[in-house]
Protein backbone atom coordinates (compact mmCIF):
# COMPACT_ATOMS: atom_id res chain seq x y z
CA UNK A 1 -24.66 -23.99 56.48
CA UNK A 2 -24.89 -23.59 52.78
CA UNK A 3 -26.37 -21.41 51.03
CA UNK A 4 -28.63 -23.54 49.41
CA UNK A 5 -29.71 -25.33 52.83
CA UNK A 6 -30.90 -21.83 53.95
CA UNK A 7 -32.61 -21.46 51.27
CA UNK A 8 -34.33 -24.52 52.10
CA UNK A 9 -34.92 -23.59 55.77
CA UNK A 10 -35.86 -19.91 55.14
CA UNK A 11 -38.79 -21.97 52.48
CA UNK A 12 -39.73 -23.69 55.68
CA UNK A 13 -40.04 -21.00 58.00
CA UNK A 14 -41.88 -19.34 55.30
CA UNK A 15 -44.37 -22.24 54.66
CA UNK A 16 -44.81 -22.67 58.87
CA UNK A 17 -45.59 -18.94 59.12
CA UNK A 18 -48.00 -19.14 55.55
CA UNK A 19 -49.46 -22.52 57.38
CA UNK A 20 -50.55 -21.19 60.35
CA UNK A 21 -52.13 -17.89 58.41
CA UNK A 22 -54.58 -20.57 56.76
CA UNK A 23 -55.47 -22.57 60.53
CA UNK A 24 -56.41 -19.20 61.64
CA UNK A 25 -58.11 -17.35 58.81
CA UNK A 26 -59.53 -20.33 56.70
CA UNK A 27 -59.97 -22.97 59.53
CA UNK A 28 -60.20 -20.61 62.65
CA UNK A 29 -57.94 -23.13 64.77
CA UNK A 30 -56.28 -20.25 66.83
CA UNK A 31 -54.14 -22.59 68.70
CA UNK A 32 -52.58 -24.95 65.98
CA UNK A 33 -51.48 -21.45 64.26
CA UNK A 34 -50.09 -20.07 67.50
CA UNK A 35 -47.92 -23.41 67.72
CA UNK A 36 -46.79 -23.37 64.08
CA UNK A 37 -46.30 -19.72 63.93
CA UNK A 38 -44.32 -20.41 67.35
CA UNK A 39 -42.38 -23.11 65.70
CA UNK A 40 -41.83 -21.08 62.97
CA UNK A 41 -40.27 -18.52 65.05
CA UNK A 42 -38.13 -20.39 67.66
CA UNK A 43 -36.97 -21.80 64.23
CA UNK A 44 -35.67 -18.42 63.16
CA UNK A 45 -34.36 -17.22 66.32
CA UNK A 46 -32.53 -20.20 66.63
CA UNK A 47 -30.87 -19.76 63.33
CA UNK A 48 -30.33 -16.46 63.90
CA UNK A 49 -28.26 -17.08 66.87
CA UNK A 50 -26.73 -20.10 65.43
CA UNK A 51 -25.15 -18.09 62.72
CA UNK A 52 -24.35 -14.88 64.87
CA UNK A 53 -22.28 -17.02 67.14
CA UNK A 54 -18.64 -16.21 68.00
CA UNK A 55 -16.20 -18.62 67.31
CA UNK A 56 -12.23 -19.11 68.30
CA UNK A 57 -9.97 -18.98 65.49
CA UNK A 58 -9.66 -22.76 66.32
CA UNK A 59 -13.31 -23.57 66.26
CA UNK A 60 -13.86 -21.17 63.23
CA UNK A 61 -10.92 -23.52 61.68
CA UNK A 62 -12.77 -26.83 61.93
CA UNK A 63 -16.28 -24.72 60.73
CA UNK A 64 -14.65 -23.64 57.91
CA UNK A 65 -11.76 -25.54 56.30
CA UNK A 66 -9.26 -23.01 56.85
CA UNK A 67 -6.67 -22.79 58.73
CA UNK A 68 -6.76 -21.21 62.39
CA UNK A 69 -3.68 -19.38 60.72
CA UNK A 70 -5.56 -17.93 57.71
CA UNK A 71 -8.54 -16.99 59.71
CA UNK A 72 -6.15 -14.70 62.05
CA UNK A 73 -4.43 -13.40 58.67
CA UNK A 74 -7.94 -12.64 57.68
CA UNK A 75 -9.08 -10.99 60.72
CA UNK A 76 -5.75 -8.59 61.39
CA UNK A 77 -6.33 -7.65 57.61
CA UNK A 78 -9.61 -6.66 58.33
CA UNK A 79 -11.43 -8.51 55.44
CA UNK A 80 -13.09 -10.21 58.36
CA UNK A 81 -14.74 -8.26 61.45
CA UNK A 82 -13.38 -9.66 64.57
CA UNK A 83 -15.91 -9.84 67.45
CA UNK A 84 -13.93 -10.35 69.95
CA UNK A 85 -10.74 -8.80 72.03
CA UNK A 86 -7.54 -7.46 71.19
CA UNK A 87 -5.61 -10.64 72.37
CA UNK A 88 -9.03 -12.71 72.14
CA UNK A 89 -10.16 -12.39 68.35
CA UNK A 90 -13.64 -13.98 67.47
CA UNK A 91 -14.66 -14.09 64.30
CA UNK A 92 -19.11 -14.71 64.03
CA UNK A 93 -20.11 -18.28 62.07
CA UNK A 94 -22.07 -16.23 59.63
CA UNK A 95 -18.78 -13.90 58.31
CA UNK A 96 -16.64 -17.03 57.57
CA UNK A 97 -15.64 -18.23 54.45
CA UNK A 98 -16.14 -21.61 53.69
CA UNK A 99 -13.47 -23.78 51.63
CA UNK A 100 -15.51 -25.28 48.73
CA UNK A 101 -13.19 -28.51 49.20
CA UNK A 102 -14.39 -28.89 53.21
CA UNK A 103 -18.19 -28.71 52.24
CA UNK A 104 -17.58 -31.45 49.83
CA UNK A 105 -15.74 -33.94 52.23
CA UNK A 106 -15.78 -32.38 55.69
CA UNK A 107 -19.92 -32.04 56.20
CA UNK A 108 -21.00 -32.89 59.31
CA UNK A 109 -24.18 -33.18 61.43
CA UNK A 110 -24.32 -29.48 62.54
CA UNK A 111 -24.43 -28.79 57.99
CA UNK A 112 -27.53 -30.67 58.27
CA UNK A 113 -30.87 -29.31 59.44
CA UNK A 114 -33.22 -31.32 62.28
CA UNK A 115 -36.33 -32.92 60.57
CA UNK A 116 -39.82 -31.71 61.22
CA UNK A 117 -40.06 -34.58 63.72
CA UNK A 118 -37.32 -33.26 65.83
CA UNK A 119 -38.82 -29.47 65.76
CA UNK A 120 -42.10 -30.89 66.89
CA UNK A 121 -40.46 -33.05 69.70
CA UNK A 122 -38.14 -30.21 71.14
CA UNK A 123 -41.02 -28.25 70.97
CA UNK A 124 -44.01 -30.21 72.64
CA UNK A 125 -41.15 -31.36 75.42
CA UNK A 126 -39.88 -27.75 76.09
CA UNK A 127 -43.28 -26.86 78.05
């Protein structure tokens, strides 16, 4: 994820939480600001875990840009923390670099964040 689409996503979550202050306080709807400030929260967990997630050197490759190669170079030098084993590294999505060249031509879905429509559905068919 870019830095610039979290910023866009951390102004989300912040609307959503600042949203469901005003249903409560201004319009006293108690449960619409439950389910946005739930939203808004599931939101950030999930992102949260997204980015804390280990990944093989060959799935941190593919994330990245880099080789699987340089990642391992990067990880025995200790200029990135390895999560994992010994014979097992790991290194977290968050702690990778990311080649300016693969965010220009390599994007994919998983760069791009789910609409409002898709929160909303995941959420009202979760229960």
């Amino acid at each position: 994820m870019t830095s610039n689409t979290g910023s866009t996503i951390q102004a989300l979550i912040h609307r959503w939480h600042v949203e469901a202050e005003t249903l409560e306080n201004r319009y006293k709807d108690e449960r619409g600001a439950f389910l946005v400030g739930r939203m808004a929260r599931e939101l950030e967990d999930a992102l949260r875990e997204h980015s804390n997630e280990p990944l093989t050197l060959e799935q941190a490759s593919i994330e990245s840009g880099y080789s699987a190669d340089h990642i391992g170079r990067q990880l025995r030098d200790g200029k990135l923390p390895n999560v994992g084993r010994l014979h097992s590294p790991r290194v977290r999505r968050c702690d990778l670099p990311i080649k300016s060249s693969h965010l220009r031509d390599g994007m994919h879905d998983a760069h791009f964040p789910p609409s409002k429509t898709q929160i909303a559905r995941s959420v009202v068919n979760r229960e």
